[in-house]
PDB file of N, CA and C in Angstrom:
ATOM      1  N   UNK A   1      -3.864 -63.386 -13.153  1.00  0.00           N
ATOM      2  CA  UNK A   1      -4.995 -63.182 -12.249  1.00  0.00           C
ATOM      3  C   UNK A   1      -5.193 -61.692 -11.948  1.00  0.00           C
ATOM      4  N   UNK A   2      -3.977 -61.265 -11.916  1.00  0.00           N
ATOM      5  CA  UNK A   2      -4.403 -59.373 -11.493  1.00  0.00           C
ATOM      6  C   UNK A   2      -4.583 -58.466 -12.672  1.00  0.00           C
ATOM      7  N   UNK A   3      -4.435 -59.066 -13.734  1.00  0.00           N
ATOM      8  CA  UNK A   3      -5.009 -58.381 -15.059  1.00  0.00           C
ATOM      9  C   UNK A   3      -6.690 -58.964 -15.260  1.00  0.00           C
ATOM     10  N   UNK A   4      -7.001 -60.242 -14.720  1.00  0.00           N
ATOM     11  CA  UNK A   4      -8.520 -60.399 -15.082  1.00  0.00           C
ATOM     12  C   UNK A   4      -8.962 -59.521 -13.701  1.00  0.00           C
ATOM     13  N   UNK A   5      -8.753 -59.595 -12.699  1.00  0.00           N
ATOM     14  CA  UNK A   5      -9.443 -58.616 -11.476  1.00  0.00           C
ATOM     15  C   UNK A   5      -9.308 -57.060 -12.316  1.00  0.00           C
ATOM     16  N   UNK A   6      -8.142 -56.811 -12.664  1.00  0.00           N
ATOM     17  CA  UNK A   6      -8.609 -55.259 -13.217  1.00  0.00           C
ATOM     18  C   UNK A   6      -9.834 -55.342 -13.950  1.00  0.00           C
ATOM     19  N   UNK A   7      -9.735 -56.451 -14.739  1.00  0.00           N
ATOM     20  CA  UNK A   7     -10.981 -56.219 -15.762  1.00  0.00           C
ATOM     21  C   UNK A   7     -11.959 -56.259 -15.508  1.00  0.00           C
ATOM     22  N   UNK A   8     -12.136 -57.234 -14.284  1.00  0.00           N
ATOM     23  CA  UNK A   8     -13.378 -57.273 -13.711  1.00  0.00           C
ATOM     24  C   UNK A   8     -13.878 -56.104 -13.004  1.00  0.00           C
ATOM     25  N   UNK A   9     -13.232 -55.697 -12.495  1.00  0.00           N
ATOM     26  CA  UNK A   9     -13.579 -54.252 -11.774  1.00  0.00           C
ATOM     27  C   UNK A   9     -13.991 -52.994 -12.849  1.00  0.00           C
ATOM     28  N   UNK A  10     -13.152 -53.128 -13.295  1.00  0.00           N
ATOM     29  CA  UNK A  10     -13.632 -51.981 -14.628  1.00  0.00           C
ATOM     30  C   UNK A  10     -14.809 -52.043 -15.592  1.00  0.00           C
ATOM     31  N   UNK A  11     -15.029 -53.545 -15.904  1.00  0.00           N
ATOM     32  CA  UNK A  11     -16.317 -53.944 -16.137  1.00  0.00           C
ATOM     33  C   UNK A  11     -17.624 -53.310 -15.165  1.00  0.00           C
ATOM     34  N   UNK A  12     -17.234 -54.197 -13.862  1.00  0.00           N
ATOM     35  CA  UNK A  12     -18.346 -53.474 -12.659  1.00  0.00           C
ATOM     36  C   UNK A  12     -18.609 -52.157 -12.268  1.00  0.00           C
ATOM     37  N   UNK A  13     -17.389 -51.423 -12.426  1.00  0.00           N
ATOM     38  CA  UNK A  13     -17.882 -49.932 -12.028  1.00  0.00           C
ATOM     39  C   UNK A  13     -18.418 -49.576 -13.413  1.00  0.00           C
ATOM     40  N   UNK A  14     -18.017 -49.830 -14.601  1.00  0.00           N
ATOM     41  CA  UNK A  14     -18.686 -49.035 -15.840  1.00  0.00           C
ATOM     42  C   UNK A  14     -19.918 -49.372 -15.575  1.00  0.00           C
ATOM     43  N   UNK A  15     -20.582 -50.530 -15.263  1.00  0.00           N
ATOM     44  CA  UNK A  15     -21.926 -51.097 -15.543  1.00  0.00           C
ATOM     45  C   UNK A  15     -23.166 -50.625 -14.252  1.00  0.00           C
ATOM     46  N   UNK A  16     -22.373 -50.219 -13.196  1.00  0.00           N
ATOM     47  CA  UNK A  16     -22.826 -50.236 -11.931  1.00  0.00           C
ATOM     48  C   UNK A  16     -23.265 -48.628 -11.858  1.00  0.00           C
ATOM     49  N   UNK A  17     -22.263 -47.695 -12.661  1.00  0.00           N
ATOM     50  CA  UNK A  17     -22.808 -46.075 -12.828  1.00  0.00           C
ATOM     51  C   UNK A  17     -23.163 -45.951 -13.624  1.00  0.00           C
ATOM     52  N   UNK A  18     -24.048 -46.955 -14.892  1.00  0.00           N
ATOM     53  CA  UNK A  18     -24.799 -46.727 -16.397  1.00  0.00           C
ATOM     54  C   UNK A  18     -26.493 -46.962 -15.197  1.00  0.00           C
ATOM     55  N   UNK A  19     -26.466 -48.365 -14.368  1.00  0.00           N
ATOM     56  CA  UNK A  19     -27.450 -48.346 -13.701  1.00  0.00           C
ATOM     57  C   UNK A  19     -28.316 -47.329 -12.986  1.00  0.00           C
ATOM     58  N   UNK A  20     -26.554 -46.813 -11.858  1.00  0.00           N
ATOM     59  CA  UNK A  20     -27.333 -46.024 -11.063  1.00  0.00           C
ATOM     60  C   UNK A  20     -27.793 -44.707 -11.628  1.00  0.00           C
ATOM     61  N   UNK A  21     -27.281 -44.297 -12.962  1.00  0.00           N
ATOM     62  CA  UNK A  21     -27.277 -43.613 -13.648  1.00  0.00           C
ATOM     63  C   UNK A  21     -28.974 -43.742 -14.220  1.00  0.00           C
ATOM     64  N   UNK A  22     -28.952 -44.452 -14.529  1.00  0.00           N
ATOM     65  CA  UNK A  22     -30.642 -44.559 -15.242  1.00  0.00           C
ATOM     66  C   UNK A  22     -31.654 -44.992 -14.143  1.00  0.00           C
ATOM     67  N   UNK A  23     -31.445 -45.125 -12.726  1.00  0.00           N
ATOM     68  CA  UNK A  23     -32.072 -45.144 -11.751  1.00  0.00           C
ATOM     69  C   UNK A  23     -32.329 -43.425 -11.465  1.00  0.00           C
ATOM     70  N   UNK A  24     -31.150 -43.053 -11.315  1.00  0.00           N
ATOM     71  CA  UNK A  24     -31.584 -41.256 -10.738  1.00  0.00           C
ATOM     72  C   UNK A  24     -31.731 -40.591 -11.923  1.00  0.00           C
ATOM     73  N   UNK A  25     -31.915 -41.142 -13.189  1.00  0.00           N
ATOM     74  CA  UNK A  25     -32.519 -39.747 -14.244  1.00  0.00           C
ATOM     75  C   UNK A  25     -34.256 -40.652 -14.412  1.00  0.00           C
ATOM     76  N   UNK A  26     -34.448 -42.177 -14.001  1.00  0.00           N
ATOM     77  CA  UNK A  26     -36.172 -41.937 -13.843  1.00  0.00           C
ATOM     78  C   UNK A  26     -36.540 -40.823 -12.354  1.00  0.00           C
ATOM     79  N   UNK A  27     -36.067 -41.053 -11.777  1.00  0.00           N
ATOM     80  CA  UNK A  27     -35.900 -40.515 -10.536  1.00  0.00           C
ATOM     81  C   UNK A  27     -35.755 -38.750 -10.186  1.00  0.00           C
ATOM     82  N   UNK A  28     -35.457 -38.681 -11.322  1.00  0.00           N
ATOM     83  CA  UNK A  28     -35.054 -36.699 -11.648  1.00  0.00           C
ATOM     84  C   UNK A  28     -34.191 -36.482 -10.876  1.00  0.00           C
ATOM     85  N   UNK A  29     -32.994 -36.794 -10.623  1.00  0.00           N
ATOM     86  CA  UNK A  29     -32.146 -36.367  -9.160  1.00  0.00           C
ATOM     87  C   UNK A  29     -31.032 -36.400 -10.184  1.00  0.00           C
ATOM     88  N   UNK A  30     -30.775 -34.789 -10.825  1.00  0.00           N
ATOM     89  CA  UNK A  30     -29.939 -34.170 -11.413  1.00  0.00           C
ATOM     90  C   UNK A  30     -28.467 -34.067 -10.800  1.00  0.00           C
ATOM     91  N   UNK A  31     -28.005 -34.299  -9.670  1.00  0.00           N
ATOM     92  CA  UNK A  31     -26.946 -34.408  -9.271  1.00  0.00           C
ATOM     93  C   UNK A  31     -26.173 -35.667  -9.405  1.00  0.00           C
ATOM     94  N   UNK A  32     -26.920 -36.745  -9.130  1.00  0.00           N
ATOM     95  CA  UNK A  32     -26.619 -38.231  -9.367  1.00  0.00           C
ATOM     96  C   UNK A  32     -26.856 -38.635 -10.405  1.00  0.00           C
ATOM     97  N   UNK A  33     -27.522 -37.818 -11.529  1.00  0.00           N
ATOM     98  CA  UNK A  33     -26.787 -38.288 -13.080  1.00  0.00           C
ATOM     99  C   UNK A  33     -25.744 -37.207 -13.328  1.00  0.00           C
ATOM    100  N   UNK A  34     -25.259 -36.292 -13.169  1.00  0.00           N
ATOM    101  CA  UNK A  34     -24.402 -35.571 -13.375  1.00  0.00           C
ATOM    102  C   UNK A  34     -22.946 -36.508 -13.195  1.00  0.00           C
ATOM    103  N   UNK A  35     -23.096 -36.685 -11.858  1.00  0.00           N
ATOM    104  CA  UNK A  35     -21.953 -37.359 -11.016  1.00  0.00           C
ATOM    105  C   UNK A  35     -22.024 -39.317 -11.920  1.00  0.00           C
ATOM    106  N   UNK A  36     -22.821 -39.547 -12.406  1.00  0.00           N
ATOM    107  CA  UNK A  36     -22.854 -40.761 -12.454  1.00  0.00           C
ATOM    108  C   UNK A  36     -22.509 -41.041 -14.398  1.00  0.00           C
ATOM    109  N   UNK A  37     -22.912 -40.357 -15.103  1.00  0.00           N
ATOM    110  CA  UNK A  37     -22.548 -39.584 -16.027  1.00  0.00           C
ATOM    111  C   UNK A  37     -21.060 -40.011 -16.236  1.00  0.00           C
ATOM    112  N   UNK A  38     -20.720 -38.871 -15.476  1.00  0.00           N
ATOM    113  CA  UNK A  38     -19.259 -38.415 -15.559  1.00  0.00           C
ATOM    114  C   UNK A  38     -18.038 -39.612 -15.138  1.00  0.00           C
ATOM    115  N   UNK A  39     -18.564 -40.210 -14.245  1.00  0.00           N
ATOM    116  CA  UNK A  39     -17.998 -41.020 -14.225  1.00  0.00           C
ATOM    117  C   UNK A  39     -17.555 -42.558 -15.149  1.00  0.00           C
ATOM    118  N   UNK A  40     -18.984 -42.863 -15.700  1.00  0.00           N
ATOM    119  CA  UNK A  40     -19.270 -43.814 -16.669  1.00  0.00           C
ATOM    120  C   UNK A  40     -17.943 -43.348 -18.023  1.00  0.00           C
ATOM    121  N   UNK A  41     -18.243 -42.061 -18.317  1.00  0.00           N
ATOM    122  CA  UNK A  41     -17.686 -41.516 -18.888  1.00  0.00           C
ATOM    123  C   UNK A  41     -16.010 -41.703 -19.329  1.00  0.00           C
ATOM    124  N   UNK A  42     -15.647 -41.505 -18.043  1.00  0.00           N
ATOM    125  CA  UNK A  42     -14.098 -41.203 -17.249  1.00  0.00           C
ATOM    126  C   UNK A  42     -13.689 -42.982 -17.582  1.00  0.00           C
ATOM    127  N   UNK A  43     -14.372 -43.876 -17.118  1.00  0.00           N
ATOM    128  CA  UNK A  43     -14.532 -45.339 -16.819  1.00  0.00           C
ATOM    129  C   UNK A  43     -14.095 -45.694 -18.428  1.00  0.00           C
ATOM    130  N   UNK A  44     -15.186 -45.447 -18.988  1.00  0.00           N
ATOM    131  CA  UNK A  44     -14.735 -45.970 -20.694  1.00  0.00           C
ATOM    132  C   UNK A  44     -13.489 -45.363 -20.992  1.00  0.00           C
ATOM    133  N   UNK A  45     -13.376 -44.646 -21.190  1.00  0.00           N
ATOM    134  CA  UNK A  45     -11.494 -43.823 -21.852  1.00  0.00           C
ATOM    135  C   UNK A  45     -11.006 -45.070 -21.329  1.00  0.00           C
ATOM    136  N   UNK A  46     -11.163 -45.703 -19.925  1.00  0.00           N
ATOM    137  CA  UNK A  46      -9.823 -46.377 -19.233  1.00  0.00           C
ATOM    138  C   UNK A  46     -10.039 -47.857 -19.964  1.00  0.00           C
ATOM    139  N   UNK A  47     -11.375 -48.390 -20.711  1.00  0.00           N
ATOM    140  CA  UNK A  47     -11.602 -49.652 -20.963  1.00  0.00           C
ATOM    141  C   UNK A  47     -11.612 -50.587 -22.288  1.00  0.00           C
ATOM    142  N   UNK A  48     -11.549 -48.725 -23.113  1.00  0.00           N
ATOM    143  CA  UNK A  48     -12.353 -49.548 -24.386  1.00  0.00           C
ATOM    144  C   UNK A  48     -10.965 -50.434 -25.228  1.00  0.00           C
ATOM    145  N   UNK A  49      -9.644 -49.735 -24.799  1.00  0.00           N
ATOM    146  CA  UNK A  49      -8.472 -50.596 -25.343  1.00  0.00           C
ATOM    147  C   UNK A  49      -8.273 -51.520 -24.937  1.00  0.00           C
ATOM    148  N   UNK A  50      -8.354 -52.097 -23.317  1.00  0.00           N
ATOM    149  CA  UNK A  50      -8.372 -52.816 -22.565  1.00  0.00           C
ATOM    150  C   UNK A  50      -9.420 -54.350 -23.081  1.00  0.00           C
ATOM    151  N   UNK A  51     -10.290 -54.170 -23.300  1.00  0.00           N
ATOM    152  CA  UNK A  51     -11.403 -55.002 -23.783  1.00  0.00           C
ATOM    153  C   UNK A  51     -11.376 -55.567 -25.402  1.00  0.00           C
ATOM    154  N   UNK A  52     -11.165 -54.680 -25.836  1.00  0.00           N
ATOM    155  CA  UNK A  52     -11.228 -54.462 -27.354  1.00  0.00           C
ATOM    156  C   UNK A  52     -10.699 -55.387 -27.870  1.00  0.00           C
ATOM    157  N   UNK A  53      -9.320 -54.825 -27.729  1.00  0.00           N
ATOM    158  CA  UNK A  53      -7.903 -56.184 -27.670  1.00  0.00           C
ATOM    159  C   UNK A  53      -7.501 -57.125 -27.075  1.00  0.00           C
ATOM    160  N   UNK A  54      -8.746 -57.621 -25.542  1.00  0.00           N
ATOM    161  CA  UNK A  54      -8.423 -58.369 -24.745  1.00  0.00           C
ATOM    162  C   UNK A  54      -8.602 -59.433 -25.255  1.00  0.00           C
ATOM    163  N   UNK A  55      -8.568 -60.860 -24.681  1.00  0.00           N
ATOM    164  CA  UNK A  55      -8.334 -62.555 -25.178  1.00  0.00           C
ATOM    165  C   UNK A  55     -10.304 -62.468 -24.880  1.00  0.00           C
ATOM    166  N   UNK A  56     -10.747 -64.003 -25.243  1.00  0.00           N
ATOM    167  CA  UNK A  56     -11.906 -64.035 -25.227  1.00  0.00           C
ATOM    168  C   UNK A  56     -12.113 -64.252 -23.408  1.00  0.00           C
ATOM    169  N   UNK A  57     -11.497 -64.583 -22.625  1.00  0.00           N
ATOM    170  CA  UNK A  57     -11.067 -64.305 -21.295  1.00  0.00           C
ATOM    171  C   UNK A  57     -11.236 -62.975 -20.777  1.00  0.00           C
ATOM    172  N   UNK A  58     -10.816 -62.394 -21.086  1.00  0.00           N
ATOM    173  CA  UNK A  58     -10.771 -60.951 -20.728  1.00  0.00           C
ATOM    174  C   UNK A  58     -12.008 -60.263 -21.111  1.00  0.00           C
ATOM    175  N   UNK A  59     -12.578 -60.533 -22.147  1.00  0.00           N
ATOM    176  CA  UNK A  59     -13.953 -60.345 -22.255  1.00  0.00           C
ATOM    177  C   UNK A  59     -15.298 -60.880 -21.736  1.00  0.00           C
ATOM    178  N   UNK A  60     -15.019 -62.043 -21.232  1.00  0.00           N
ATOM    179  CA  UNK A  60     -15.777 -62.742 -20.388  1.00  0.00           C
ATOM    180  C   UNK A  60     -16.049 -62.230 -18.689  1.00  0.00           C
ATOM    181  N   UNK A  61     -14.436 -62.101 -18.179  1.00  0.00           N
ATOM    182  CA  UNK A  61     -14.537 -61.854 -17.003  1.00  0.00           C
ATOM    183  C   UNK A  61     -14.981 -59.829 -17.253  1.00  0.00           C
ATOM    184  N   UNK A  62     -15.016 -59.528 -17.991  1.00  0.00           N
ATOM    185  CA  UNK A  62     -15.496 -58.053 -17.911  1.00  0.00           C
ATOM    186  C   UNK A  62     -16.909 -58.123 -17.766  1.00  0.00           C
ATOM    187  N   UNK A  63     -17.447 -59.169 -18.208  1.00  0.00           N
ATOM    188  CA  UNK A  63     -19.394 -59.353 -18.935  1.00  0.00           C
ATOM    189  C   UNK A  63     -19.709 -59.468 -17.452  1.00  0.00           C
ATOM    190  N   UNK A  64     -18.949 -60.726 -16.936  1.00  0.00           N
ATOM    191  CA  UNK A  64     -19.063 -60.808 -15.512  1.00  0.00           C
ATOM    192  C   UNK A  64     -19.840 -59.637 -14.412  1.00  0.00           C
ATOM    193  N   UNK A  65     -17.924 -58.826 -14.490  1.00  0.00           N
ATOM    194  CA  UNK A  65     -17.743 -57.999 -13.760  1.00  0.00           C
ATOM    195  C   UNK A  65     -18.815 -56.918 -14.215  1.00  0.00           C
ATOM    196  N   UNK A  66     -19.298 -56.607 -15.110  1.00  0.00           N
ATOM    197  CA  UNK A  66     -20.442 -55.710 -15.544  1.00  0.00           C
ATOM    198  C   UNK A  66     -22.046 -56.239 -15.219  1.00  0.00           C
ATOM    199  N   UNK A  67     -21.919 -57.653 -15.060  1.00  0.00           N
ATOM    200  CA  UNK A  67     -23.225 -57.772 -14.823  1.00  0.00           C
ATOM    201  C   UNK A  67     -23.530 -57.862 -13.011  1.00  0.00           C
ATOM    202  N   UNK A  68     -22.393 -58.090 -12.345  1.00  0.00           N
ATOM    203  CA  UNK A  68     -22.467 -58.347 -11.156  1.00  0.00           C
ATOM    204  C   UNK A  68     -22.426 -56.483 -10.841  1.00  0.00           C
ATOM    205  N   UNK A  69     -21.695 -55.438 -12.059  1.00  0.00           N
ATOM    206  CA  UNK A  69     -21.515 -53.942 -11.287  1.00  0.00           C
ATOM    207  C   UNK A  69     -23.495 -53.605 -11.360  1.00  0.00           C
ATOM    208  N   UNK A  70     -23.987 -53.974 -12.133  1.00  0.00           N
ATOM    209  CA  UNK A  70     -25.646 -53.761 -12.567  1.00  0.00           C
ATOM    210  C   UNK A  70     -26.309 -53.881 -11.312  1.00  0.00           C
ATOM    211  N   UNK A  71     -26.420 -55.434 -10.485  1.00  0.00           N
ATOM    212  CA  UNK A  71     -27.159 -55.292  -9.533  1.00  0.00           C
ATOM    213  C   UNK A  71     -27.012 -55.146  -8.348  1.00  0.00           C
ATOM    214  N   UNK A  72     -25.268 -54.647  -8.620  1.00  0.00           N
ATOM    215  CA  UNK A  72     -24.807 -54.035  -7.096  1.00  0.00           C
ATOM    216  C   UNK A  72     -25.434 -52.251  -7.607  1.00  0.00           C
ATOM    217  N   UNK A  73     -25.233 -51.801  -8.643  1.00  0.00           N
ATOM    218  CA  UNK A  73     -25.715 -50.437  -9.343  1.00  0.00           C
ATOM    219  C   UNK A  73     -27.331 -50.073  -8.733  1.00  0.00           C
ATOM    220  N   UNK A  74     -27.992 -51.071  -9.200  1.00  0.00           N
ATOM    221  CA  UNK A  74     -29.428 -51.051  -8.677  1.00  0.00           C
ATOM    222  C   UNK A  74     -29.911 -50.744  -7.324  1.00  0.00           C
ATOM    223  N   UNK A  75     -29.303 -51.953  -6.438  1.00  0.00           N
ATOM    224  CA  UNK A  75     -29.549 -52.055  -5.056  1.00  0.00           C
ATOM    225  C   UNK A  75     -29.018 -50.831  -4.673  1.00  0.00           C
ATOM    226  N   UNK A  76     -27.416 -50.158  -4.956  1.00  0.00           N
ATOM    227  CA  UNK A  76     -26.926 -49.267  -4.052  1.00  0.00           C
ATOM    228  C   UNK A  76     -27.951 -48.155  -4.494  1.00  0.00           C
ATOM    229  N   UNK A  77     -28.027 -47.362  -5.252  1.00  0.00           N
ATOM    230  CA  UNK A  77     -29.231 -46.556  -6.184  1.00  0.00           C
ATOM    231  C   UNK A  77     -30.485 -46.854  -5.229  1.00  0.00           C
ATOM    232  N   UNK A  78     -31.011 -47.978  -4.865  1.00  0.00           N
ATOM    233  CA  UNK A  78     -32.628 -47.932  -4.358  1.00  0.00           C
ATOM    234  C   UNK A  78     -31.902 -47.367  -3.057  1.00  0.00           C
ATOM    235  N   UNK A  79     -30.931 -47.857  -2.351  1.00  0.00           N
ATOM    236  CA  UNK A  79     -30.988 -47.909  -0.994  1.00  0.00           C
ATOM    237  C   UNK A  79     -30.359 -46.225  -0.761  1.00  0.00           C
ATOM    238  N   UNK A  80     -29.531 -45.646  -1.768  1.00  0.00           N
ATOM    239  CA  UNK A  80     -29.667 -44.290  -1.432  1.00  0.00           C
ATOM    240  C   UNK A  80     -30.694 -43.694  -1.843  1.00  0.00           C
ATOM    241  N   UNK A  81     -31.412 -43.646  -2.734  1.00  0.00           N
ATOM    242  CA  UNK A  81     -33.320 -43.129  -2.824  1.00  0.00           C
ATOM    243  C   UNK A  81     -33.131 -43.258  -1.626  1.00  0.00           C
ATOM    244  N   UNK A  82     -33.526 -44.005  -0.863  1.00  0.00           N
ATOM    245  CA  UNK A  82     -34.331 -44.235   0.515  1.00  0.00           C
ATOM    246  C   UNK A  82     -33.945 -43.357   1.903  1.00  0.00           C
ATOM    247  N   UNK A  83     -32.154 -44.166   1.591  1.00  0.00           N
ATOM    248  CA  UNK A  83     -32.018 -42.866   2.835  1.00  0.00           C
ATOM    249  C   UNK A  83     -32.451 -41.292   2.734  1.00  0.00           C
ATOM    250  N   UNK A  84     -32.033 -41.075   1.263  1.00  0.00           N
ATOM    251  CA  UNK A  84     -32.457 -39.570   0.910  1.00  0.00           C
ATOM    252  C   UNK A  84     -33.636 -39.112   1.651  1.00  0.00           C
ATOM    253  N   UNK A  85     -34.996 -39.920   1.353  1.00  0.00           N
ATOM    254  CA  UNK A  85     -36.290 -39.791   0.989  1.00  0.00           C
ATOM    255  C   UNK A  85     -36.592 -39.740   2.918  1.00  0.00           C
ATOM    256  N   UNK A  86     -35.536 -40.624   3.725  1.00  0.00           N
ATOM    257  CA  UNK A  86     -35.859 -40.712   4.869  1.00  0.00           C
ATOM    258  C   UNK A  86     -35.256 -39.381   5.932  1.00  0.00           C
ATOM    259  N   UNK A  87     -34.220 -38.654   5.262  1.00  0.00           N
ATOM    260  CA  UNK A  87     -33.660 -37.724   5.286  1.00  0.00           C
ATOM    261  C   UNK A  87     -34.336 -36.605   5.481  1.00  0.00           C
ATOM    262  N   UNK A  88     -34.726 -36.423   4.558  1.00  0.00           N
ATOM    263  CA  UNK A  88     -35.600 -35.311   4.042  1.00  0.00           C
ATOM    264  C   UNK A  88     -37.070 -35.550   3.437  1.00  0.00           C
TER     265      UNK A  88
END
């Protein structure tokens, strides 16, 4: 169980900073693809052995965990636009 939660998590954050990532480059907000980028980035090194070689289990609960990191990616992404925008 604590090897599919890693996976799941690692799934979700890779998928969740590819989102917010392509939310702030329609968006032009060069800092939050920089930062979002880099991280996606950092995220894969830690996954692609992990997955690759995982059981068909382990690939499942990653699809999961990547599709649930997407529309937590989205929402968090609109809702900082907003504060920003309300900010300033």
């Amino acid at each position: 169980m604590k090897k599919q939660l890693s996976v799941f998590i690692t799934g979700f954050i890779q998928v969740f900073f590819v989102v917010v990532n392509t939310y702030f480059t329609a968006k032009v907000i060069y800092v939050g693809v920089f930062m979002a980028s880099f991280t996606i980035s950092l995220v894969w090194t830690l996954n692609v052995k992990r997955t690759a070689f995982g059981t068909w289990t382990d690939r499942v609960v990653y699809a999961f965990g990547a599709a649930t990191g997407a529309i937590s990616g989205l929402a968090s992404s609109a809702f900082i636009l907003e504060l920003l925008n309300g900010i300033f």
